[in-house]
Protein backbone atom coordinates (compact mmCIF):
# COMPACT_ATOMS: atom_id res chain seq x y z
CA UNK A 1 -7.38 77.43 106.76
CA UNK A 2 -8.68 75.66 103.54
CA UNK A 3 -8.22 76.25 100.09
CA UNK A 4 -11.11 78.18 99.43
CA UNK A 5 -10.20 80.72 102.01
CA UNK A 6 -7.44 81.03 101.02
CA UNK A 7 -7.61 84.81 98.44
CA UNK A 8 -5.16 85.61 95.85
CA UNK A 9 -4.55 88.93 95.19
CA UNK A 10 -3.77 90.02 91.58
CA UNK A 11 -0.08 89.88 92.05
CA UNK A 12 0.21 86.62 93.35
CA UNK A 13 -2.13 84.66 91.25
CA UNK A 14 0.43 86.55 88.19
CA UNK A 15 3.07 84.90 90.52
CA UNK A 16 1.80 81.61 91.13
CA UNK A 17 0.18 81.20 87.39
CA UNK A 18 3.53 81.41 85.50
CA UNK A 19 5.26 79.19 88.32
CA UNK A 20 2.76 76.40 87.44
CA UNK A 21 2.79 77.18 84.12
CA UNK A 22 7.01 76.54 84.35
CA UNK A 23 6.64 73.41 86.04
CA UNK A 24 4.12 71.88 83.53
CA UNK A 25 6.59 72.40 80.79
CA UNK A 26 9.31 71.27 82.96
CA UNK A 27 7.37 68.07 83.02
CA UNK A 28 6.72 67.94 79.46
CA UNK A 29 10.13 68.44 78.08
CA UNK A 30 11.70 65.73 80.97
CA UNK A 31 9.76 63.30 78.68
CA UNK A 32 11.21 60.62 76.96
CA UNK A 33 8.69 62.25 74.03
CA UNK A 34 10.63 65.29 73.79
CA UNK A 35 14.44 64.18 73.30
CA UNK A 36 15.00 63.06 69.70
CA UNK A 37 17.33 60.40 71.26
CA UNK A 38 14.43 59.13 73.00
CA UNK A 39 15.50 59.68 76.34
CA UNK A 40 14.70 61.83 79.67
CA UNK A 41 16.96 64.79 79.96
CA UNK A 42 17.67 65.98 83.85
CA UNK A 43 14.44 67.10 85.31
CA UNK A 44 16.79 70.27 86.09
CA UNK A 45 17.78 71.06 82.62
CA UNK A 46 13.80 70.70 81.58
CA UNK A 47 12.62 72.41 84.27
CA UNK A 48 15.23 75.31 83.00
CA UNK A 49 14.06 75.10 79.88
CA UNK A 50 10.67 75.61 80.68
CA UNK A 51 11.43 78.87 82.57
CA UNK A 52 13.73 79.93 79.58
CA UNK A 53 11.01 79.42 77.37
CA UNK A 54 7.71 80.39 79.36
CA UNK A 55 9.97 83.91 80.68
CA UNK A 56 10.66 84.01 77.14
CA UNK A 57 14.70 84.70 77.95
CA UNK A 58 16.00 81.97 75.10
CA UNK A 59 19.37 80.78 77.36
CA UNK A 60 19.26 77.05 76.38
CA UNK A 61 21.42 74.30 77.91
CA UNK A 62 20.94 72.24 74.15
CA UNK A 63 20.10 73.62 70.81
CA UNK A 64 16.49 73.54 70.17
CA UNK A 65 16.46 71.66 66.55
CA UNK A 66 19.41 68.93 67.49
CA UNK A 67 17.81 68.21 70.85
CA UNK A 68 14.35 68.43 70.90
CA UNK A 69 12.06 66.51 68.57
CA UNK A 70 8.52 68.53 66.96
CA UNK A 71 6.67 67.36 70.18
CA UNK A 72 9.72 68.83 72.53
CA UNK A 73 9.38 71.84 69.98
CA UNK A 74 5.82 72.17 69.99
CA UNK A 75 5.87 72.85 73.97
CA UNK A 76 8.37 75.48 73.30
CA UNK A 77 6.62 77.56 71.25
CA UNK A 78 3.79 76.72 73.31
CA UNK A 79 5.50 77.79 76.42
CA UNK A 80 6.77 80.92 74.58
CA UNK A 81 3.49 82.50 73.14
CA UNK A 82 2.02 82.03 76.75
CA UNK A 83 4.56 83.03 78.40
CA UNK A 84 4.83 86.46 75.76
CA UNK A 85 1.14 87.18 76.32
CA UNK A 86 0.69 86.04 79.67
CA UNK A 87 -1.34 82.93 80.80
CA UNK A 88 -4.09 85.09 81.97
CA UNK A 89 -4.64 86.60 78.52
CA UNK A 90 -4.83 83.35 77.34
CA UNK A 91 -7.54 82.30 80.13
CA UNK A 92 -9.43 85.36 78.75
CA UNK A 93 -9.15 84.49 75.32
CA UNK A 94 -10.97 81.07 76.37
CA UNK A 95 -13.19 82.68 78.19
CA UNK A 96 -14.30 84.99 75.27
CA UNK A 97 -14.59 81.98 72.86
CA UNK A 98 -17.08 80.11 75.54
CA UNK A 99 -18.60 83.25 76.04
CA UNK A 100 -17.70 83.05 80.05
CA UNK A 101 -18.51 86.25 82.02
CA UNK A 102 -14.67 87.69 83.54
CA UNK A 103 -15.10 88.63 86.65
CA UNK A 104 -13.32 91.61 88.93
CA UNK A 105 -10.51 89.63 90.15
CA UNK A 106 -9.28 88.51 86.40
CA UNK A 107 -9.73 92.03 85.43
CA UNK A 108 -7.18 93.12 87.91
CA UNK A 109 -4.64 90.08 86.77
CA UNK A 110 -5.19 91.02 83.64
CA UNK A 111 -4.39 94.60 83.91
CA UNK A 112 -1.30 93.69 85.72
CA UNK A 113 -0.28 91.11 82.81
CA UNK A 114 -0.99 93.87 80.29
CA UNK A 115 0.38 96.65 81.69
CA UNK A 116 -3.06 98.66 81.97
CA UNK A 117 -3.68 101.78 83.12
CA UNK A 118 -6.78 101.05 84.92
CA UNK A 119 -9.34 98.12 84.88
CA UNK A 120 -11.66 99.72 82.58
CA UNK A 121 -11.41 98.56 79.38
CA UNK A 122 -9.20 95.87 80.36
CA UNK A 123 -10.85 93.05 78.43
CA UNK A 124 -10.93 95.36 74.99
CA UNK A 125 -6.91 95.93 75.33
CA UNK A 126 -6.93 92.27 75.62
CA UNK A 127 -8.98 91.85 72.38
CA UNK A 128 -6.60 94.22 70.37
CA UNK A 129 -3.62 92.42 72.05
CA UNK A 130 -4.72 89.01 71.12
CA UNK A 131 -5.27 90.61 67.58
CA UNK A 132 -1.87 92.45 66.58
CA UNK A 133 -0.23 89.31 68.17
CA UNK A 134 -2.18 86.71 65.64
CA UNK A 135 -1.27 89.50 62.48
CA UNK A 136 1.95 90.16 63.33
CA UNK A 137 2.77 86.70 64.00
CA UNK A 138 1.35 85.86 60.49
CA UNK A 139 2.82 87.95 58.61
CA UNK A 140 6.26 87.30 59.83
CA UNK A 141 5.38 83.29 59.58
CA UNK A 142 4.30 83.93 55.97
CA UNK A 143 7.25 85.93 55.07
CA UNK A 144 9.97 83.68 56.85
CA UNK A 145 8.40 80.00 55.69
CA UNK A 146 8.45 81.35 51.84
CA UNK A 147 12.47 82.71 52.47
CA UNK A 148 12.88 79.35 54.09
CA UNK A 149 11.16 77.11 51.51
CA UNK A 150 14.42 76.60 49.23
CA UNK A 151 16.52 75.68 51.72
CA UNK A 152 14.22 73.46 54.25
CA UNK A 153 11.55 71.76 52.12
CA UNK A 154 7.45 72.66 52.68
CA UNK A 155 7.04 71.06 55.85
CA UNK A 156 9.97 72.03 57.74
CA UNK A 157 9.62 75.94 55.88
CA UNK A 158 6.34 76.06 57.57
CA UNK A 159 7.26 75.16 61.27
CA UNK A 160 10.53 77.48 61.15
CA UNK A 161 8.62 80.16 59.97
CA UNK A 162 5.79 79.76 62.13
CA UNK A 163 8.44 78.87 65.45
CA UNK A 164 11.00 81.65 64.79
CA UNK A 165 7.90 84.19 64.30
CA UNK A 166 6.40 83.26 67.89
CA UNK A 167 10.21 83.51 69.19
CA UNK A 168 10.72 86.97 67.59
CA UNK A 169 7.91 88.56 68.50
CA UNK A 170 7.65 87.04 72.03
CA UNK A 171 11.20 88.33 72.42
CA UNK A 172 12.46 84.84 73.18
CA UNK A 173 15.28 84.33 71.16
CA UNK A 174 15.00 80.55 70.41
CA UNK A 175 15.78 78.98 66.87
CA UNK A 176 15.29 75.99 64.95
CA UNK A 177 18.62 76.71 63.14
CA UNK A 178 20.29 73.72 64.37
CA UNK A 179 23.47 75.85 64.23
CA UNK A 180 24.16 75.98 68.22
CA UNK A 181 24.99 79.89 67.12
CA UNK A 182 21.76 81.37 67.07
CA UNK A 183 21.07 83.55 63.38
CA UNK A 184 25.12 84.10 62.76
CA UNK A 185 24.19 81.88 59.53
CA UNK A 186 22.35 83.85 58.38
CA UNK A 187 24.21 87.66 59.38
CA UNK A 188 24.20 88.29 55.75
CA UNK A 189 20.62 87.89 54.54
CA UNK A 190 18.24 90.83 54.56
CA UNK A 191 14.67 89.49 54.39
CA UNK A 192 15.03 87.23 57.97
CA UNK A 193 16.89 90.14 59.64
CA UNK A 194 14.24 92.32 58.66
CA UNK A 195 11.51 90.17 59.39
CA UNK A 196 13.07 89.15 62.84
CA UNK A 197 13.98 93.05 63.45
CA UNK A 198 10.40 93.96 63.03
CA UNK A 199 8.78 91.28 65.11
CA UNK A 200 11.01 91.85 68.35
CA UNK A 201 10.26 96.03 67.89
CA UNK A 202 6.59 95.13 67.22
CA UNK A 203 6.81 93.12 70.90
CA UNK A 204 9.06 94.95 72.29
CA UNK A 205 6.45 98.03 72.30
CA UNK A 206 4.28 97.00 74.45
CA UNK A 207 0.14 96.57 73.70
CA UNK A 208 -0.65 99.96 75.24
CA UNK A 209 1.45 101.41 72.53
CA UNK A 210 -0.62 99.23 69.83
CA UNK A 211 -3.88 100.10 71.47
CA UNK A 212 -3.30 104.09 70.67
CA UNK A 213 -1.86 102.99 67.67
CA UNK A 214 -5.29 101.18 66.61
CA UNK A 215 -7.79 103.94 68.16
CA UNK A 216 -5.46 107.23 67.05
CA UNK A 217 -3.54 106.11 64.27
CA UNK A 218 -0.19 108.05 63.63
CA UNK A 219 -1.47 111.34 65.63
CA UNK A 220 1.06 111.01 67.89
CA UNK A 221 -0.04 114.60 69.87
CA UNK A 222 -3.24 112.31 70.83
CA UNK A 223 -1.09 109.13 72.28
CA UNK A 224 -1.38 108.63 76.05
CA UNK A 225 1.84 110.15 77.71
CA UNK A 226 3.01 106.23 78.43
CA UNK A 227 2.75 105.26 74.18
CA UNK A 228 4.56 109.06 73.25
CA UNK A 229 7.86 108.26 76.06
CA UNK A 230 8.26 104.28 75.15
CA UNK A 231 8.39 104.89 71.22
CA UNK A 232 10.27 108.36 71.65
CA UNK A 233 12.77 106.79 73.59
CA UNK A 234 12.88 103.06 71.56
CA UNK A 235 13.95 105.21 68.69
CA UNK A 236 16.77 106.78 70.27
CA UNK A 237 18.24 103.53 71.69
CA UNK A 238 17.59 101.70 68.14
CA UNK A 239 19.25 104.94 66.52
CA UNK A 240 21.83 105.54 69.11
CA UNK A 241 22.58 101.62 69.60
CA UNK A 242 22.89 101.07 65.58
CA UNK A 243 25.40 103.92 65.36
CA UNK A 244 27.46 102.80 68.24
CA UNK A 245 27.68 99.32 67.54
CA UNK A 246 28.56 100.46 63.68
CA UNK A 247 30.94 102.57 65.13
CA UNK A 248 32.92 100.12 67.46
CA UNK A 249 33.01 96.99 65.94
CA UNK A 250 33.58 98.49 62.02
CA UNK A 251 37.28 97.80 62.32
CA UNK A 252 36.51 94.27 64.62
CA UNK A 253 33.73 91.91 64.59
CA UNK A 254 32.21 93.24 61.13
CA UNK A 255 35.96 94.33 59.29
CA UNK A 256 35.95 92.70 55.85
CA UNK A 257 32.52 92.64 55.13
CA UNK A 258 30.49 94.89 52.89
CA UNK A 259 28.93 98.03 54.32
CA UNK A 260 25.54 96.83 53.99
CA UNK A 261 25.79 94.09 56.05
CA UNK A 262 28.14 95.61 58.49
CA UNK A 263 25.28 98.17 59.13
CA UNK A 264 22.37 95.49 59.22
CA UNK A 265 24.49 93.47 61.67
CA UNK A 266 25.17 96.51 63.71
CA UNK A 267 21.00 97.16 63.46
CA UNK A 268 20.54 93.55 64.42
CA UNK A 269 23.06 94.19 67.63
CA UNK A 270 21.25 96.87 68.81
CA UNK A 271 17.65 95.22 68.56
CA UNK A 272 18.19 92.08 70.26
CA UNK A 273 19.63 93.00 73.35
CA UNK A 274 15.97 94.69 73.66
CA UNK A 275 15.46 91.54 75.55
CA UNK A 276 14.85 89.24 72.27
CA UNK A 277 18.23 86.99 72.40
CA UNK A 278 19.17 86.14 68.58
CA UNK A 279 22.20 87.65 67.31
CA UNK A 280 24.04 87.56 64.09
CA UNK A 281 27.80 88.15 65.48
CA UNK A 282 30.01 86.05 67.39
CA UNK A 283 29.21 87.64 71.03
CA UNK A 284 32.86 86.69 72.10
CA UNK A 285 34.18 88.65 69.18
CA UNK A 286 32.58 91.93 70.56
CA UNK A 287 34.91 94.71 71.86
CA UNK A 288 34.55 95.36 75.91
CA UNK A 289 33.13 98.60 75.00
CA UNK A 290 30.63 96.84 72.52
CA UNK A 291 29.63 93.80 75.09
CA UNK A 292 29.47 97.05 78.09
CA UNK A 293 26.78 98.30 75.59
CA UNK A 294 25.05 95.17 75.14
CA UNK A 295 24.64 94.86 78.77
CA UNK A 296 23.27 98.33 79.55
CA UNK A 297 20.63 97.57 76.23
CA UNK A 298 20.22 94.22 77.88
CA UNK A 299 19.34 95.81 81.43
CA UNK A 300 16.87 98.86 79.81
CA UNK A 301 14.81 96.40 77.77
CA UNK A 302 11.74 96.82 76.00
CA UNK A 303 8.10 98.57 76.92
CA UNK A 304 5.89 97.72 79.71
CA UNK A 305 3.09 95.60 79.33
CA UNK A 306 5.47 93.88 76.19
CA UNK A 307 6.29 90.59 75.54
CA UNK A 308 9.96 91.68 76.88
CA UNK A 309 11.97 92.45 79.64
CA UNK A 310 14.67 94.42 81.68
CA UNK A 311 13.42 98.20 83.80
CA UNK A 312 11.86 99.02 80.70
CA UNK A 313 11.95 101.88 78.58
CA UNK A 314 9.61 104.07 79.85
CA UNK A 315 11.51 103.47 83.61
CA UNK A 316 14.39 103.95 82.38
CA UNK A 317 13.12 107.34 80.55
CA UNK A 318 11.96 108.45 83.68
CA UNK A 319 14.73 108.27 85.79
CA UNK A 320 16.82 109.97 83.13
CA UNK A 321 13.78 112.99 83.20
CA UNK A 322 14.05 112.66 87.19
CA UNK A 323 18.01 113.25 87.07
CA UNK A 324 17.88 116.04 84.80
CA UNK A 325 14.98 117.65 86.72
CA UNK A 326 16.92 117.86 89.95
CA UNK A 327 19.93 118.80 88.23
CA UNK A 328 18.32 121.49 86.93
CA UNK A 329 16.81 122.75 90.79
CA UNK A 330 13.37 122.09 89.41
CA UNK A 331 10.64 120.48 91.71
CA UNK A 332 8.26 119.24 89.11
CA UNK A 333 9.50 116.04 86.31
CA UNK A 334 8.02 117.70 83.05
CA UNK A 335 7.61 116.09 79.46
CA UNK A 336 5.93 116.33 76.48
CA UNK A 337 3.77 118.99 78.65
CA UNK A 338 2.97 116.90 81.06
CA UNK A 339 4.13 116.24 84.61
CA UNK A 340 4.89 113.28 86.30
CA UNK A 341 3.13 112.53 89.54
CA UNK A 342 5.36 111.67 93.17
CA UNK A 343 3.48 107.93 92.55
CA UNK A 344 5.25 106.95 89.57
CA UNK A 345 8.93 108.47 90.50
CA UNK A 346 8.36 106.37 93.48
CA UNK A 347 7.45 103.27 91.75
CA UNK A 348 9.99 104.28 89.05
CA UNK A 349 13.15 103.63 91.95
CA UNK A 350 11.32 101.30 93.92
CA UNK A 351 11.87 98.60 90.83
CA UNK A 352 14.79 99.73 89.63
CA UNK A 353 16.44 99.40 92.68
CA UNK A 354 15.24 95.77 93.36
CA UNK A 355 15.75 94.36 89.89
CA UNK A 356 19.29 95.74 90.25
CA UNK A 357 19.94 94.11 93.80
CA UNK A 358 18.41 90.61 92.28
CA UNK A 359 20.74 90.90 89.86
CA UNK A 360 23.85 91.61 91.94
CA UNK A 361 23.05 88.62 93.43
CA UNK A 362 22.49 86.73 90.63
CA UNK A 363 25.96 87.41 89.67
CA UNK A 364 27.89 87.12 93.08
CA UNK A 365 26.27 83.64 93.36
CA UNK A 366 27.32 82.95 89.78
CA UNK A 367 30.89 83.94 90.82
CA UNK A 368 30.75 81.85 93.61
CA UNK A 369 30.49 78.95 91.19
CA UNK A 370 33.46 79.68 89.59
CA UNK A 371 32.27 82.21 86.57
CA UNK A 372 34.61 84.61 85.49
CA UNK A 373 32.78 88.26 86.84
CA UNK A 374 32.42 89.27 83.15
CA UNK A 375 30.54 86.09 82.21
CA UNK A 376 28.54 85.98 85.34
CA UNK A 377 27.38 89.56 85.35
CA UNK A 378 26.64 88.96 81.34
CA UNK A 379 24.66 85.67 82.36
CA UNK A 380 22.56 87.75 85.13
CA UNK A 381 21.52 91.07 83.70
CA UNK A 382 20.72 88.35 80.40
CA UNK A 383 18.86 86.20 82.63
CA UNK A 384 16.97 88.82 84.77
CA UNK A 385 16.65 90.83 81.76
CA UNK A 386 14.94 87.76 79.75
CA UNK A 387 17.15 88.90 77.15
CA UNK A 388 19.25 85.20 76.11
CA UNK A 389 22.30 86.52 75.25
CA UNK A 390 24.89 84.66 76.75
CA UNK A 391 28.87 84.49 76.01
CA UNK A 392 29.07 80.60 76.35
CA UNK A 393 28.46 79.50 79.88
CA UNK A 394 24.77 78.52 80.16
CA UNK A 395 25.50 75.03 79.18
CA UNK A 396 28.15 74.39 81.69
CA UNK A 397 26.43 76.16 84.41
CA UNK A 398 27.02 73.92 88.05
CA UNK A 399 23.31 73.26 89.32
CA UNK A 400 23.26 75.70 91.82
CA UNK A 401 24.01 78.46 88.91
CA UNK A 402 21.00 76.89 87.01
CA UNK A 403 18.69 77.39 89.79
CA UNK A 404 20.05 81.27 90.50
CA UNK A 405 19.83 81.72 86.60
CA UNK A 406 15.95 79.95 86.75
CA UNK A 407 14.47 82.34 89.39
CA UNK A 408 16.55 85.43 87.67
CA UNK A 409 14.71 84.56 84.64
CA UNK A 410 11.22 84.18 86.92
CA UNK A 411 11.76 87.17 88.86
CA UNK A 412 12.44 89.11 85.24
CA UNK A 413 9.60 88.31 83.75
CA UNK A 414 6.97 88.75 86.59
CA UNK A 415 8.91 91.41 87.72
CA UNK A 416 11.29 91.73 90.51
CA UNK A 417 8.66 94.54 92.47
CA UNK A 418 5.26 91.85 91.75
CA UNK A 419 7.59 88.77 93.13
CA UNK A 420 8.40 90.89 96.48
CA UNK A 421 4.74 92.13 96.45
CA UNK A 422 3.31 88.83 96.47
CA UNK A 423 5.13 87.44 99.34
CA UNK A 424 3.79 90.14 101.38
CA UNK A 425 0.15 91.01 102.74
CA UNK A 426 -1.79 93.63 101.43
CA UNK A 427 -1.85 95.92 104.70
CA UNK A 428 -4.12 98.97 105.03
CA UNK A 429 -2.60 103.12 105.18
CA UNK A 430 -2.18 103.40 108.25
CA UNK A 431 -4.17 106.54 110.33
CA UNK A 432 -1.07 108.15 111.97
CA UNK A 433 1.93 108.85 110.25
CA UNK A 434 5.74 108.71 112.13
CA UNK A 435 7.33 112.68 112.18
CA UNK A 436 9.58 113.38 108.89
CA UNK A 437 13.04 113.99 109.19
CA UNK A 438 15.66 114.91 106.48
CA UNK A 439 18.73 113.32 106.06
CA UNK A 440 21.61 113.36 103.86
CA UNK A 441 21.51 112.15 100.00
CA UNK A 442 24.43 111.65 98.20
């Protein structure tokens, strides 16, 4: 068989695109180019990198600024805003400029990468995509270079603000703080923890969301049912996460400090874990109950077709909706007077259930290594998640832990369903179907 015979379906050219697009920045960053000291870091550690960045996670084995010089940098971001988007929006946005016809194939990719409902109007989503990425992205560079300016200098003001904007609203999580402790310098300040706050929500939505946001403004009764569940139920995990946070770390990791802040940190807490990776508290400092929290934020994640990660919101509402259907003897999973078809419950456990046995094993191969269980099942619903939160052991992770943590972060961000997908053949329904039979449940 030659190359040319050889046909990609949408899944696997998703698949195979960001795997490339990993090991091109692993090469990159193994440069001498990249390392302010001048020299080659393990191709391992770039290659990890790379994955970190392009599955926009933000678990680093060396902090960004002390490491990596503005070339090193520049692939980051690089790596990042691909990654966010998707390589295949990118290829489109190419293609638009050149004024390339798209053909059927890319479509399909593209609705995949997007998180499309159907093909049709595929290439218009990825217009208004391309489009609230390049505003919001602006605005929060704008805002962030002119806080930045007193303290960094004009040049310097400029790149943070443009990096840490890409980061944010990517849901990536890396900074140019030079800290080692992601934003806890700056826990206090309003205007970043806004700005930052804003961009990961603004990601973390998902550009289906923005698209009914763009065509039907704030007439929410005309949404599709997909943009009304993911922002309903965003709200009530910001809300709900915000309070909790407030609530168990008052007299802990935020006792001593002004209200204020302690309510802005506990905000912060319970945005980042929506897969972004920044946080403004000493993660070690967290109460069990708080870091238990963290994790189950960490595992829910952000919107479909978003720049972040984890079952997603809109999964996880549905399984919720599922549960309280059955419990309640009813056949049909109703909401916002609409029901929810056999397909999508299907779907709905199908990924569920494999991104939670990848990340089982994540962890027992982590353990294996020597990781504490807490760490290790931290490190793996962070890594699977593309979350970035970590409590201190990505940068003395054994090798075999990097690689687990690498394909984690891989499998998270293509999604654990598309990787299994496109190692398998499409197969045709078969005619004849085998007898049903019942059997026990639970």
């Amino acid at each position: 068989m030659t190359w040319r015979q050889i046909r990609l379906n949408a899944v696997q050219t998703l698949a195979l695109g960001f795997a490339g697009l990993i090991l091109l920045g692993g090469i990159l960053l193994a440069l001498p180019i990249s390392s302010r000291d001048g020299q080659s870091i393990p191709f391992l550690n770039a290659l990890f990198t790379s994955a970190s960045a392009c599955c926009v996670t933000g678990l680093v084995l060396y902090d960004t600024w002390t490491q990596f010089t503005i070339f090193g940098q520049a692939v980051i971001m690089l790596l990042i805003q691909v990654g966010g988007l998707g390589f295949m929006t990118v290829s489109i946005l190419v293609s638009i400029m050149v004024g390339r016809r798209i053909g059927l194939h890319r479509r399909y990719v593209l609705m995949d990468t997007l998180g499309a409902l159907q093909v049709g109007g595929v290439v218009r989503l990825t217009r208004r995509a391309l489009a609230v990425t390049a505003v919001c992205e602006g605005i929060g560079a704008a805002v962030l270079a002119v806080w930045f300016l007193p303290r960094y200098g004009l040049a310097r003001s400029l790149w943070m603000g443009l990096f840490h904007a890409v980061s944010a609203f990517c849901n990536a999580g890396f900074d140019l703080l030079g800290t080692g402790t992601s934003l806890t310098s700056v826990a206090g300040e309003a205007v970043p923890n806004a700005v930052i706050m804003s961009l990961i929500i603004c990601g973390g939505l998902g550009f289906l969301v923005w698209d009914d946001v763009l065509t039907h403004k704030l007439r929410f009764r005309q949404w599709r049912l997909h943009s009304k569940i993911v922002v309903t139920t965003t709200a009530v995990l910001l809300i709900a996460g915000t309070a909790a946070f407030y609530l168990l770390e008052r007299g802990n990791a935020f006792a001593g400090l002004p209200l204020g802040q302690q309510l802005l940190m506990a905000a912060f807490q319970s945005v980042t874990p929506r897969t972004a990776g920044f946080n403004t508290v000493d993660l070690m400092s967290l109460t069990e109950s708080s870091t238990l929290l963290t994790m189950i934020l960490m595992f829910v994640g952000a919107g479909s077709g978003s720049t972040g990660g984890g079952i997603k919101v809109n999964t996880f509402a549905v399984l919720l909706l599922a549960m309280l259907a059955q419990v309640r003897r009813r056949d049909d999973v109703d909401v916002f007077r609409r029901r929810l078809d056999a397909e999508t419950l299907r779907k709905a456990y199908s990924s569920v259930s494999m991104y939670t046995l990848v990340c089982l094993t994540g962890c027992m191969i982590l353990c294996v290594q020597g990781i504490a269980l807490e760490d290790a099942l931290y490190e793996a619903v962070s890594a699977i998640g593309t979350v970035g939160l970590t409590r201190g052991v990505t940068p003395v992770l054994p090798d075999i832990s990097k690689a687990a943590v690498l394909l984690m972060m891989f499998i998270g961000r293509v999604g654990s369903m598309s990787v299994a997908m496109a190692m398998t053949r499409d197969r045709p329904t078969p005619r004849v179907r085998n007898i049903p039979e019942k059997i026990l449940i639970g």
